[in-house]
PDB file of N, CA and C in Angstrom:
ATOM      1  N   UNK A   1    -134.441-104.438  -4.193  1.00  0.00           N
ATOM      2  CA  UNK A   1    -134.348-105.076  -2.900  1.00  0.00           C
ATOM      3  C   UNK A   1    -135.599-104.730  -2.087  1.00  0.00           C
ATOM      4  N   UNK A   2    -136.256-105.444  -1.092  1.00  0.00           N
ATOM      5  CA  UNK A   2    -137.180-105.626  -0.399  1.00  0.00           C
ATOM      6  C   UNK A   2    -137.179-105.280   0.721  1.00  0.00           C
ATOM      7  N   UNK A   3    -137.562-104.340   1.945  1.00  0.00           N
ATOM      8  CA  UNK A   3    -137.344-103.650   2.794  1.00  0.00           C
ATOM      9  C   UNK A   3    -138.234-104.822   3.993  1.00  0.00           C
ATOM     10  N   UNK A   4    -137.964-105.063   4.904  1.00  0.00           N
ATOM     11  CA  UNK A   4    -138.947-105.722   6.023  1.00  0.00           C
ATOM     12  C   UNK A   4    -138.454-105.175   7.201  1.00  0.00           C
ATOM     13  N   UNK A   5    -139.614-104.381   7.727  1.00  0.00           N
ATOM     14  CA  UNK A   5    -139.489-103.960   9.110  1.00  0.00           C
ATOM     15  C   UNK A   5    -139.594-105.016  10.320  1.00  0.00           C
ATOM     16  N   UNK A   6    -139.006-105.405  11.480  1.00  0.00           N
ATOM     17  CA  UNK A   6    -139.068-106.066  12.097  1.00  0.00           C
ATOM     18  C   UNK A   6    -139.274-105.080  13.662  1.00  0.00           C
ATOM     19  N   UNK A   7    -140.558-104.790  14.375  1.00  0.00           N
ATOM     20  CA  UNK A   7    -140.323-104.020  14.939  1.00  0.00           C
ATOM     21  C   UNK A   7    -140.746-104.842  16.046  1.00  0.00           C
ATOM     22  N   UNK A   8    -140.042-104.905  17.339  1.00  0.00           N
ATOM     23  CA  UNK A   8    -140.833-105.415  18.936  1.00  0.00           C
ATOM     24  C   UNK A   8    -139.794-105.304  19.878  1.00  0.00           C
ATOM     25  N   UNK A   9    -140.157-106.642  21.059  1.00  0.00           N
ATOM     26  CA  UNK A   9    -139.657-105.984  22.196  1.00  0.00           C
ATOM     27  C   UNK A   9    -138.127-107.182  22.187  1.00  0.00           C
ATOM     28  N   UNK A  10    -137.885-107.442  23.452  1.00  0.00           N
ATOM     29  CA  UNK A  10    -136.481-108.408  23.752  1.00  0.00           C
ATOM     30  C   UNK A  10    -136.732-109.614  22.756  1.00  0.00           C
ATOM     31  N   UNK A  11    -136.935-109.891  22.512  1.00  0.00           N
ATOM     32  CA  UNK A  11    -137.677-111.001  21.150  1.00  0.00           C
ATOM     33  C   UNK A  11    -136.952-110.624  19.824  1.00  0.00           C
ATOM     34  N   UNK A  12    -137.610-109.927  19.367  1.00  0.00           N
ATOM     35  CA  UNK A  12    -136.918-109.128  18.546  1.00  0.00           C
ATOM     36  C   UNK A  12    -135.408-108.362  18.254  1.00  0.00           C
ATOM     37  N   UNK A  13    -135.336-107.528  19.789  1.00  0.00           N
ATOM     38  CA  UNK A  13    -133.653-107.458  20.102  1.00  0.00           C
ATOM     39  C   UNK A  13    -132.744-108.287  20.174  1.00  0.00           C
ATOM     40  N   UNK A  14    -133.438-109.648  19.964  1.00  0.00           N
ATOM     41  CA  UNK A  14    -132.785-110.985  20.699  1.00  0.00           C
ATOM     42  C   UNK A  14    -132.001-111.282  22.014  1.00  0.00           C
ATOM     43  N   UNK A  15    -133.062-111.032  23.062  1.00  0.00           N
ATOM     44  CA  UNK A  15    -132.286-111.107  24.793  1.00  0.00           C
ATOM     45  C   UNK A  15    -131.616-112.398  24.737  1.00  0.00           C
ATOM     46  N   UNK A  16    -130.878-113.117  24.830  1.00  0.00           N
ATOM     47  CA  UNK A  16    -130.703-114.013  25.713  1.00  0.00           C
ATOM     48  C   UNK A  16    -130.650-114.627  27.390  1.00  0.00           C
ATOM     49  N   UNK A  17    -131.534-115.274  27.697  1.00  0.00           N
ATOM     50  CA  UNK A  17    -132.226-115.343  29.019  1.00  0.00           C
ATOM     51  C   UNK A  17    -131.149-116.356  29.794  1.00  0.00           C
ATOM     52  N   UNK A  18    -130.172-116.513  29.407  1.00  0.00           N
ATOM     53  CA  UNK A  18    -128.588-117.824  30.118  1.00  0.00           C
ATOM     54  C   UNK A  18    -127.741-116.198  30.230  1.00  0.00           C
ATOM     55  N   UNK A  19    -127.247-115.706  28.821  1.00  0.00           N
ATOM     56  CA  UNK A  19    -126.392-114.599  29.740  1.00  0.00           C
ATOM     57  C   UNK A  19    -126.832-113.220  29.860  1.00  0.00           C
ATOM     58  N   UNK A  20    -127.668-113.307  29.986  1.00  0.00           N
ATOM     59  CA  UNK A  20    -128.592-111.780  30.047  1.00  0.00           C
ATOM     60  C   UNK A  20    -128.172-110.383  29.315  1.00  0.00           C
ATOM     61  N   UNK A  21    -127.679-111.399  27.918  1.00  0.00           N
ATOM     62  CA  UNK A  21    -126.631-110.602  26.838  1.00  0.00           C
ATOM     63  C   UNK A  21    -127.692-110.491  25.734  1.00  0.00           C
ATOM     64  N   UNK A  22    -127.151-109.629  24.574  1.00  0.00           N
ATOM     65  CA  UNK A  22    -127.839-110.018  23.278  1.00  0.00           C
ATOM     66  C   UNK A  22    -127.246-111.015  22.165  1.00  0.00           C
ATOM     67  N   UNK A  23    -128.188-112.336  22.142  1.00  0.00           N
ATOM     68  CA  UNK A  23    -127.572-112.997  20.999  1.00  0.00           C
ATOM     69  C   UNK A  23    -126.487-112.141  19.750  1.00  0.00           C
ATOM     70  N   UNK A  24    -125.900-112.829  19.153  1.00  0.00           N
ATOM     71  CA  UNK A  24    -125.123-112.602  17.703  1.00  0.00           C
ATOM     72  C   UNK A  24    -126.325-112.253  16.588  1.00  0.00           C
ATOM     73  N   UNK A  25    -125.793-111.353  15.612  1.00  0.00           N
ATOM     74  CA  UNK A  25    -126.633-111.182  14.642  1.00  0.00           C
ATOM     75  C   UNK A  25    -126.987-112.154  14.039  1.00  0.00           C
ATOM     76  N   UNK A  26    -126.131-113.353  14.162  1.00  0.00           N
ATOM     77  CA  UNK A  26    -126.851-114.250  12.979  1.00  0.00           C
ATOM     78  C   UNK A  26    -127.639-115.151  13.836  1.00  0.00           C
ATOM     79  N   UNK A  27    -127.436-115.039  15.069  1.00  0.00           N
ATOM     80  CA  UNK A  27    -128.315-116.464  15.905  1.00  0.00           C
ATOM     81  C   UNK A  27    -129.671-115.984  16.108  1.00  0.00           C
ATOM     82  N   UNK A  28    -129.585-114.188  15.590  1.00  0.00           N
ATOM     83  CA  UNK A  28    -131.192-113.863  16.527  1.00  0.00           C
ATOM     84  C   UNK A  28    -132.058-113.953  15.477  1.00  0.00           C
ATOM     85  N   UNK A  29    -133.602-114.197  15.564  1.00  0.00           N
ATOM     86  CA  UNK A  29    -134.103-114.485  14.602  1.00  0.00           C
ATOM     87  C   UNK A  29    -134.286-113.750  13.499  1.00  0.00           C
ATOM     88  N   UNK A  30    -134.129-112.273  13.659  1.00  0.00           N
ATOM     89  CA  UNK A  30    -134.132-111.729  12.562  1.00  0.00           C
ATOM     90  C   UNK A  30    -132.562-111.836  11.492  1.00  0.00           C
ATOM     91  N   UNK A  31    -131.416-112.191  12.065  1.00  0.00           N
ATOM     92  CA  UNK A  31    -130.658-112.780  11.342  1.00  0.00           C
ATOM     93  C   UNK A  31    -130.796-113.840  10.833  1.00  0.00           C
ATOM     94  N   UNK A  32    -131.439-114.719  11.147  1.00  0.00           N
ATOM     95  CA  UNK A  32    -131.902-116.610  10.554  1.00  0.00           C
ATOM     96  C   UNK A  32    -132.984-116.111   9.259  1.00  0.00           C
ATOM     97  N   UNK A  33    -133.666-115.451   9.313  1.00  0.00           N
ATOM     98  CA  UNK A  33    -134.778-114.709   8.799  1.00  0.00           C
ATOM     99  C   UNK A  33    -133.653-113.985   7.315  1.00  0.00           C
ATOM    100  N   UNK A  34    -132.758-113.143   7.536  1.00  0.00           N
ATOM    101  CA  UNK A  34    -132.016-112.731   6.300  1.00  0.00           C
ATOM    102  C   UNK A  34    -131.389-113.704   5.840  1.00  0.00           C
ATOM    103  N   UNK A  35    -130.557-114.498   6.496  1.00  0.00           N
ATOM    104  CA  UNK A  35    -130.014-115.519   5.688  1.00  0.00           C
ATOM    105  C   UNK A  35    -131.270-116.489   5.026  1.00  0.00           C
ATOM    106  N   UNK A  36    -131.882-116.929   5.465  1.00  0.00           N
ATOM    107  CA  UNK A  36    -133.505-117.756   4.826  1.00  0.00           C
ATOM    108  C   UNK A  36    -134.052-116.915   3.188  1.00  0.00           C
ATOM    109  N   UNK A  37    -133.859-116.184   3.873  1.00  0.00           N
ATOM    110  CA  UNK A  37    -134.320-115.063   2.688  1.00  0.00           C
ATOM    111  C   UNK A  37    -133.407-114.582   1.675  1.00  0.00           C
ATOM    112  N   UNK A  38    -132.134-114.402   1.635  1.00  0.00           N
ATOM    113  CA  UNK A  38    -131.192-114.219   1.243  1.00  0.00           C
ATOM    114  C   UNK A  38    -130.856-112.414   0.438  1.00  0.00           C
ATOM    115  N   UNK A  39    -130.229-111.974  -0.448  1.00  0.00           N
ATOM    116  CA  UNK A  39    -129.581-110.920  -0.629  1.00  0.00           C
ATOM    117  C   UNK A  39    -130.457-109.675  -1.471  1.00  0.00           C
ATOM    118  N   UNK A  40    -131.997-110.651  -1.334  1.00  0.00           N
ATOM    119  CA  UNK A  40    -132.847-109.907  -2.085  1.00  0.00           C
ATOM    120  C   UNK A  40    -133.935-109.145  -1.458  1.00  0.00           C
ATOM    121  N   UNK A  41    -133.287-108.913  -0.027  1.00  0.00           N
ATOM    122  CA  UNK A  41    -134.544-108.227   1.174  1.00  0.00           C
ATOM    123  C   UNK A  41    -133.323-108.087   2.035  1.00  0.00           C
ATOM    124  N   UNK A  42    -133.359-106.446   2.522  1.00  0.00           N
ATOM    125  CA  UNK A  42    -133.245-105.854   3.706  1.00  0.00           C
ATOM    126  C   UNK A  42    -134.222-106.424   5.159  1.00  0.00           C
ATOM    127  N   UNK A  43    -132.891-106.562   6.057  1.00  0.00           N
ATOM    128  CA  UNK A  43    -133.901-106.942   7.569  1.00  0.00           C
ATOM    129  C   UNK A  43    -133.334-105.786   8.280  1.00  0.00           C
ATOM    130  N   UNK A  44    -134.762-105.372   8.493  1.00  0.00           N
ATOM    131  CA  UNK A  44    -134.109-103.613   9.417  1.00  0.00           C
ATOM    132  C   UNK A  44    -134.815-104.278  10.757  1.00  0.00           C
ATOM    133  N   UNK A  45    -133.585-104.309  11.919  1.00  0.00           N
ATOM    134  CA  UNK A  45    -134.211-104.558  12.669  1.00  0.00           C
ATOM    135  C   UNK A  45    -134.309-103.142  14.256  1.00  0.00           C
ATOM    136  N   UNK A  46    -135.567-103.295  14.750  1.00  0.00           N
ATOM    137  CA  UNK A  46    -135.915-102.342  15.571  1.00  0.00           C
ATOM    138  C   UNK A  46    -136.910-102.740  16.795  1.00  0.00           C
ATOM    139  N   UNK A  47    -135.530-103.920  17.278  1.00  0.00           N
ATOM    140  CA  UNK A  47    -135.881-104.243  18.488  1.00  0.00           C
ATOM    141  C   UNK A  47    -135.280-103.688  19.921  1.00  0.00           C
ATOM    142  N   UNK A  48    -136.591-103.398  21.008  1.00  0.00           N
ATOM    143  CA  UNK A  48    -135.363-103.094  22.522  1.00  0.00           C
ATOM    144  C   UNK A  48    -136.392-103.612  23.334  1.00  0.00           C
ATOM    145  N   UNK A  49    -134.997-104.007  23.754  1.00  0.00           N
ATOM    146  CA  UNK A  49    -135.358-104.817  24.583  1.00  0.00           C
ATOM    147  C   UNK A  49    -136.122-103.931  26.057  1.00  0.00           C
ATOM    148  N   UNK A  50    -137.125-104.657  26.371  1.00  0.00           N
ATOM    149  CA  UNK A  50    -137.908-104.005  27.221  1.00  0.00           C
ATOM    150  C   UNK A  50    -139.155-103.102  27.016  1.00  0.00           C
ATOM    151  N   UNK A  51    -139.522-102.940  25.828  1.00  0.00           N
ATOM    152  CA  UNK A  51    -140.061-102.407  24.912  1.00  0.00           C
ATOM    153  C   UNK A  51    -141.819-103.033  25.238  1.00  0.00           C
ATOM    154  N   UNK A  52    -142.590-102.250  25.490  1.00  0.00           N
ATOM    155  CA  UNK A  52    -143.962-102.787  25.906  1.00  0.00           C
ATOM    156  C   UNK A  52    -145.224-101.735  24.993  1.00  0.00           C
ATOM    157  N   UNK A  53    -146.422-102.154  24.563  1.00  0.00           N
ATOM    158  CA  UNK A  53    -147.350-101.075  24.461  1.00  0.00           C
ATOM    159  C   UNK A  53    -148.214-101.187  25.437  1.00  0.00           C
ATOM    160  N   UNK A  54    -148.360-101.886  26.589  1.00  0.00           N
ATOM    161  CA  UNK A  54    -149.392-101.826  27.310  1.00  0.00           C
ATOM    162  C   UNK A  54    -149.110-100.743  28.536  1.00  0.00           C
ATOM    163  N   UNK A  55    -148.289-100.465  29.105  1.00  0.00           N
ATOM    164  CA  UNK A  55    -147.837 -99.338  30.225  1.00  0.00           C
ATOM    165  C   UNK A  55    -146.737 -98.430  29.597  1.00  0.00           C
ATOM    166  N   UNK A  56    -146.695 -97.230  30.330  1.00  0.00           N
ATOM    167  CA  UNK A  56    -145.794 -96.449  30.230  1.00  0.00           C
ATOM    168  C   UNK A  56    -144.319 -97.180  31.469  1.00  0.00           C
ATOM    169  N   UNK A  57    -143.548 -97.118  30.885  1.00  0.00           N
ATOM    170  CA  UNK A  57    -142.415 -97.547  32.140  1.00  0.00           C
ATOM    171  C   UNK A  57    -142.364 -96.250  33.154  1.00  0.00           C
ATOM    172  N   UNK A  58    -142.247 -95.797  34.322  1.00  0.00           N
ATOM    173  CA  UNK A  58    -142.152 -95.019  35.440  1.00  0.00           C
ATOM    174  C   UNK A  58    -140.256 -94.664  35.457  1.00  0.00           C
ATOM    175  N   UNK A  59    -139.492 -95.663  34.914  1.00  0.00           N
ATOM    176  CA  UNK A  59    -137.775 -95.190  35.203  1.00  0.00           C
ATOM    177  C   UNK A  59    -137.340 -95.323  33.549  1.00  0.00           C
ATOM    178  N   UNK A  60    -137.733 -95.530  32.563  1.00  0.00           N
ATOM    179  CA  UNK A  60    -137.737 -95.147  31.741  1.00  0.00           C
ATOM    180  C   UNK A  60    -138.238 -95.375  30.306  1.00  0.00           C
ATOM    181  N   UNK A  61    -138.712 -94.414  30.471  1.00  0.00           N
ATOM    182  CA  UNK A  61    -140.023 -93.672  29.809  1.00  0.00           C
ATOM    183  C   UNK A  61    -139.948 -94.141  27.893  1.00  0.00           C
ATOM    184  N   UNK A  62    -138.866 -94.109  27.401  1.00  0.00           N
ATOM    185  CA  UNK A  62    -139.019 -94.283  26.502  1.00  0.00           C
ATOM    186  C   UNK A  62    -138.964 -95.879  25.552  1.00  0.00           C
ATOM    187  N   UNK A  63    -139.720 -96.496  26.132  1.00  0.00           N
ATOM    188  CA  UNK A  63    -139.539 -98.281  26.068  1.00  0.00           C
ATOM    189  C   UNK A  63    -140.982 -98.461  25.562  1.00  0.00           C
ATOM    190  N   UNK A  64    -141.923 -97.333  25.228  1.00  0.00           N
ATOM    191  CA  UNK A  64    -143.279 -97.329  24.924  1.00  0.00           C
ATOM    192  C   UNK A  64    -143.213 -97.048  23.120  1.00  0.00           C
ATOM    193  N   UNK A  65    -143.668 -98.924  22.869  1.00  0.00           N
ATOM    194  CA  UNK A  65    -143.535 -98.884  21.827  1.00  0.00           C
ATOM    195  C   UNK A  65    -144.414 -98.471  20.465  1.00  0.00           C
ATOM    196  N   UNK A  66    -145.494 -97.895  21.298  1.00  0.00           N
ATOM    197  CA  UNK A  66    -146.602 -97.400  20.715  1.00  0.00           C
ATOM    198  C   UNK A  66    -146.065 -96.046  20.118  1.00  0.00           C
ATOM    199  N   UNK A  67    -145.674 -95.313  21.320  1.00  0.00           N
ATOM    200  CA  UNK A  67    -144.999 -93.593  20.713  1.00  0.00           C
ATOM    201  C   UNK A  67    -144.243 -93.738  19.579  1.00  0.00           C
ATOM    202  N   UNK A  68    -143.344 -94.767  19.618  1.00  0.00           N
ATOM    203  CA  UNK A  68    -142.411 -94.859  18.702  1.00  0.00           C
ATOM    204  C   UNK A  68    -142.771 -95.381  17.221  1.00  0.00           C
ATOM    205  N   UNK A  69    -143.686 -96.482  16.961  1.00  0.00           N
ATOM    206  CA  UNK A  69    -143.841 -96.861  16.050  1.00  0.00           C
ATOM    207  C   UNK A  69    -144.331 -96.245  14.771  1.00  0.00           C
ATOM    208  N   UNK A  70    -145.316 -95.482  14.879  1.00  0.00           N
ATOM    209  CA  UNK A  70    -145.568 -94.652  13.260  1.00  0.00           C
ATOM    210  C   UNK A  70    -144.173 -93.568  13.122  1.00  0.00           C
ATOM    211  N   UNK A  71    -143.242 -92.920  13.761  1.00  0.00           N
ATOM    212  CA  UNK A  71    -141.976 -92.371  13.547  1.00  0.00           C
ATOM    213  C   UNK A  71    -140.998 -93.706  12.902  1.00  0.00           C
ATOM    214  N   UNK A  72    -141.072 -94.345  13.686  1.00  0.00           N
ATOM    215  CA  UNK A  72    -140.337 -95.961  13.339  1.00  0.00           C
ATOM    216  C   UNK A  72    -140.577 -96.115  11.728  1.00  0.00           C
ATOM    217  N   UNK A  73    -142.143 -96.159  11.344  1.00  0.00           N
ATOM    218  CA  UNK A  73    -142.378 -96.857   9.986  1.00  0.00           C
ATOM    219  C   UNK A  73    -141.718 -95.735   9.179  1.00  0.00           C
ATOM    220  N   UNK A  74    -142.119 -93.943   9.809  1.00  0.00           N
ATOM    221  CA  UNK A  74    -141.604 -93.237   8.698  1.00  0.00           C
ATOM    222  C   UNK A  74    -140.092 -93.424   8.342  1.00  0.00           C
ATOM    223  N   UNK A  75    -139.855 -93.258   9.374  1.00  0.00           N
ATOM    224  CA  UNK A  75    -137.828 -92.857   9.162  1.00  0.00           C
ATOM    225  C   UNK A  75    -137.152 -94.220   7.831  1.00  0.00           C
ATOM    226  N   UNK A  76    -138.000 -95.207   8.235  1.00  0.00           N
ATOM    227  CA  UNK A  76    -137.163 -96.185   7.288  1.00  0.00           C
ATOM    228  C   UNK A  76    -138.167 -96.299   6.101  1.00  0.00           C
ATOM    229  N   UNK A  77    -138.777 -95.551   5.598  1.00  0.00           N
ATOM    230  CA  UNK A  77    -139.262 -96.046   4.406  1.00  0.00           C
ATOM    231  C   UNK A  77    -138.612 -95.650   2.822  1.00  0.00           C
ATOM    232  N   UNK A  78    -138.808 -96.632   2.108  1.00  0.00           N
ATOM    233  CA  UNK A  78    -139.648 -97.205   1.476  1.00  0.00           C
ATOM    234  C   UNK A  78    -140.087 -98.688   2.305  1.00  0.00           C
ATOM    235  N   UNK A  79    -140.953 -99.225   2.780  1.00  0.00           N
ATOM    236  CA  UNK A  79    -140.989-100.644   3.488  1.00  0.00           C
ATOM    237  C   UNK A  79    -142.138-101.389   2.884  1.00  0.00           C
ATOM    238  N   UNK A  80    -141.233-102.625   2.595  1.00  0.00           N
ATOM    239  CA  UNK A  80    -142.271-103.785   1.837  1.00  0.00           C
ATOM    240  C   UNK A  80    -143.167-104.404   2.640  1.00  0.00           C
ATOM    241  N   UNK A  81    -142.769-104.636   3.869  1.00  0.00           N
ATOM    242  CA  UNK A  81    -143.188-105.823   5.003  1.00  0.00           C
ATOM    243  C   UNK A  81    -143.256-105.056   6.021  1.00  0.00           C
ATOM    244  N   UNK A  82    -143.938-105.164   7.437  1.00  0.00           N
ATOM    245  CA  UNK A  82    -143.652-104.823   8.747  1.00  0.00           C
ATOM    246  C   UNK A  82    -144.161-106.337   9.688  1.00  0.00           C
ATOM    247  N   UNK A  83    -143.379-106.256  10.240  1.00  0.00           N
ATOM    248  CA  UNK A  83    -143.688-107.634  11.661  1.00  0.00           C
ATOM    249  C   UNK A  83    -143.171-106.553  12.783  1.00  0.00           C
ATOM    250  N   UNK A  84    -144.438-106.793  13.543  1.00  0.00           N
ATOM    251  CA  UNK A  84    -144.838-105.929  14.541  1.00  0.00           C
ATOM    252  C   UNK A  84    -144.894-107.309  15.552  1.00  0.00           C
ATOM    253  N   UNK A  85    -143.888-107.365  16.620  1.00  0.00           N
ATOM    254  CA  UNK A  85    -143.913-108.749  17.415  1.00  0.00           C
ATOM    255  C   UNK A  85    -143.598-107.662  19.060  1.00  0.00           C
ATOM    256  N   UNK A  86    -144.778-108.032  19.568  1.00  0.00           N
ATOM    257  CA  UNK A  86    -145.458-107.463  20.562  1.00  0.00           C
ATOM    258  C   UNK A  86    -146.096-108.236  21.539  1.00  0.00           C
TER     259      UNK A  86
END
């Protein structure tokens, strides 16, 4: 099986911008993306919403997706793919 990292911000988490909820697993794109792909690739997804690399947030701090990302790639590896959507 095939590992694909999917790492970014509300995009990725799948915000929905009508109920200021998170889509269903299968409506957000990284669910459309596993089913497309089907039973022969893992979709790890490691989206939050709010999640930026250009500033540090001031109320909370940990939404800086830069700090996080080389810990991110380690913890889940073995990884075939990364999409970094930023």
């Amino acid at each position: 099986m095939k590992s694909i990292l999917c790492f970014g911000d509300s995009n990725t988490w799948g915000y929905n911008p009508r109920t200021k909820e998170r889509y269903s697993r299968n409506e957000r794109w990284t669910g459309m993306l596993r089913q497309e792909l089907g039973d022969g690739y893992e979709i790890i997804e490691e989206g939050l919403n709010g999640r930026t690399t250009v500033w540090e947030d001031p109320i909370e701090e940990h939404k800086n997706g830069k700090e996080y990302l080389i810990p991110c790639l380690e913890s889940h590896q073995p990884i075939d793919l990364e999409r970094r959507n930023l």
